[in-house]
Protein backbone atom coordinates (compact mmCIF):
# COMPACT_ATOMS: atom_id res chain seq x y z
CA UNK A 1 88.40 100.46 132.10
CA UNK A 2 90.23 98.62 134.56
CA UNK A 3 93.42 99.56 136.88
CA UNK A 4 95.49 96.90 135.33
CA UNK A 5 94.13 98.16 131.73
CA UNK A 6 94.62 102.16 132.32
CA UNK A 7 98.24 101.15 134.10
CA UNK A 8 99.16 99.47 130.74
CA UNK A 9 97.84 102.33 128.52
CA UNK A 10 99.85 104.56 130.68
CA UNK A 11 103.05 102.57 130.36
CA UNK A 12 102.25 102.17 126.58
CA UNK A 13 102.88 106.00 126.26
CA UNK A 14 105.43 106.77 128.41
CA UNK A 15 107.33 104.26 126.13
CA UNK A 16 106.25 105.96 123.09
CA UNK A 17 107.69 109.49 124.02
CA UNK A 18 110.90 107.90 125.52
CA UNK A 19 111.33 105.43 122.35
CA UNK A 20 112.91 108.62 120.07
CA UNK A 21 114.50 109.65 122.79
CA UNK A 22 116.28 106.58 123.03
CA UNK A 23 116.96 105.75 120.04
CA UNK A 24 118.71 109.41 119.39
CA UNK A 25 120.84 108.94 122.61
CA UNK A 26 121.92 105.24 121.17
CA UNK A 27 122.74 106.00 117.81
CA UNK A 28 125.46 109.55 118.93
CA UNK A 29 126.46 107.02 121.21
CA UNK A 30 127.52 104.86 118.53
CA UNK A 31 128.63 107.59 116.32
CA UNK A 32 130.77 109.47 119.37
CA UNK A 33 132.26 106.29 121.02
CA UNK A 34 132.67 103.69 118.02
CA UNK A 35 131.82 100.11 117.93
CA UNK A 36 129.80 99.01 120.80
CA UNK A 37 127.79 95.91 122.16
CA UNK A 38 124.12 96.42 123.78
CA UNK A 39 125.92 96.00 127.15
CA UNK A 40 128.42 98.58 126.90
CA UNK A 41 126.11 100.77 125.34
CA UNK A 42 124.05 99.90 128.33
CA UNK A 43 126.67 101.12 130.68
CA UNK A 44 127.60 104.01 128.86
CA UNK A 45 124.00 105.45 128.87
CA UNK A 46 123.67 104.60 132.37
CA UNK A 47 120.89 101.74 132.01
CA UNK A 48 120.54 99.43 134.56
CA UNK A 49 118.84 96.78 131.97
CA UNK A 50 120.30 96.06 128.24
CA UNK A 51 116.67 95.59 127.17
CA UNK A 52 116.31 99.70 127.38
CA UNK A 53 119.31 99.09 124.24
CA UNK A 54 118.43 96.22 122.05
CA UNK A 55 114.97 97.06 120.66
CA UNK A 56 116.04 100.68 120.25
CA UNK A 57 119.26 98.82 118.08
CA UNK A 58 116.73 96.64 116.31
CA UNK A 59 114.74 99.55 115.24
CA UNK A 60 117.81 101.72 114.08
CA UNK A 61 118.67 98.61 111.82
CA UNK A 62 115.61 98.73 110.18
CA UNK A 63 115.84 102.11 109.40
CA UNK A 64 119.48 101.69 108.09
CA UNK A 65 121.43 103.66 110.94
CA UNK A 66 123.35 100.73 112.47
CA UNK A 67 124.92 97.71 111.64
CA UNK A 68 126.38 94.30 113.20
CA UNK A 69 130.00 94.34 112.53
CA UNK A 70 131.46 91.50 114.84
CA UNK A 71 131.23 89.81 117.78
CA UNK A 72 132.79 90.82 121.42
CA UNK A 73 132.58 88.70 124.84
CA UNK A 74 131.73 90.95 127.59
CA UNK A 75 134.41 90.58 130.26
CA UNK A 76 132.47 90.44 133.07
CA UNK A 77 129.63 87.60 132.03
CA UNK A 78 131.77 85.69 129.56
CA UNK A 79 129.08 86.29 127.28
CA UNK A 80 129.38 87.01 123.39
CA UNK A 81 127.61 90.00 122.19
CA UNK A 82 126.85 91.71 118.76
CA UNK A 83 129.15 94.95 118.36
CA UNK A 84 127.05 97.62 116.47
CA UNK A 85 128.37 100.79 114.52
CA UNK A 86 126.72 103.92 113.13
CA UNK A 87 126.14 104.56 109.27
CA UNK A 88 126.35 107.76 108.59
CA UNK A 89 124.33 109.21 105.84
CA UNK A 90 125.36 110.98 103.10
């Protein structure tokens, strides 16, 4: 196996434990703080990159934890965002 080819695999992984983690830490985000964009979640969680937040919301969608409830421009880019909120199960 190659460098390049055992870095990947190794990246792969680390991803895969840090995924659940991630996801847990976005969704009591949303349920704690409310209504949030990727980019204040982003802040909140102390991310430096929004793409650590928008698969993880992707993935909560498809299991039915979050939903898009609006629209929000983020102050600082001038940039429209979708504004996510926790379901909670019954």
């Amino acid at each position: 196996m190659s460098i390049t080819q055992e870095t990947r695999r190794e990246a792969y992984y680390e991803i895969q434990t840090e995924t659940p983690k991630r996801r847990k830490m976005i969704y009591q985000a949303l349920r704690e703080g409310g209504p949030q964009t990727a980019h204040e979640l982003m802040e909140r969680l102390g991310f430096s990159d929004p793409n650590a937040v928008r698969p993880r919301l992707t993935e909560l969608k498809a299991c039915g934890l979050v939903r898009a409830v609006g629209r929000r421009k983020n102050p600082k880019t001038g940039q429209s965002g979708a504004v996510w909120e926790a379901i909670i199960p019954e």
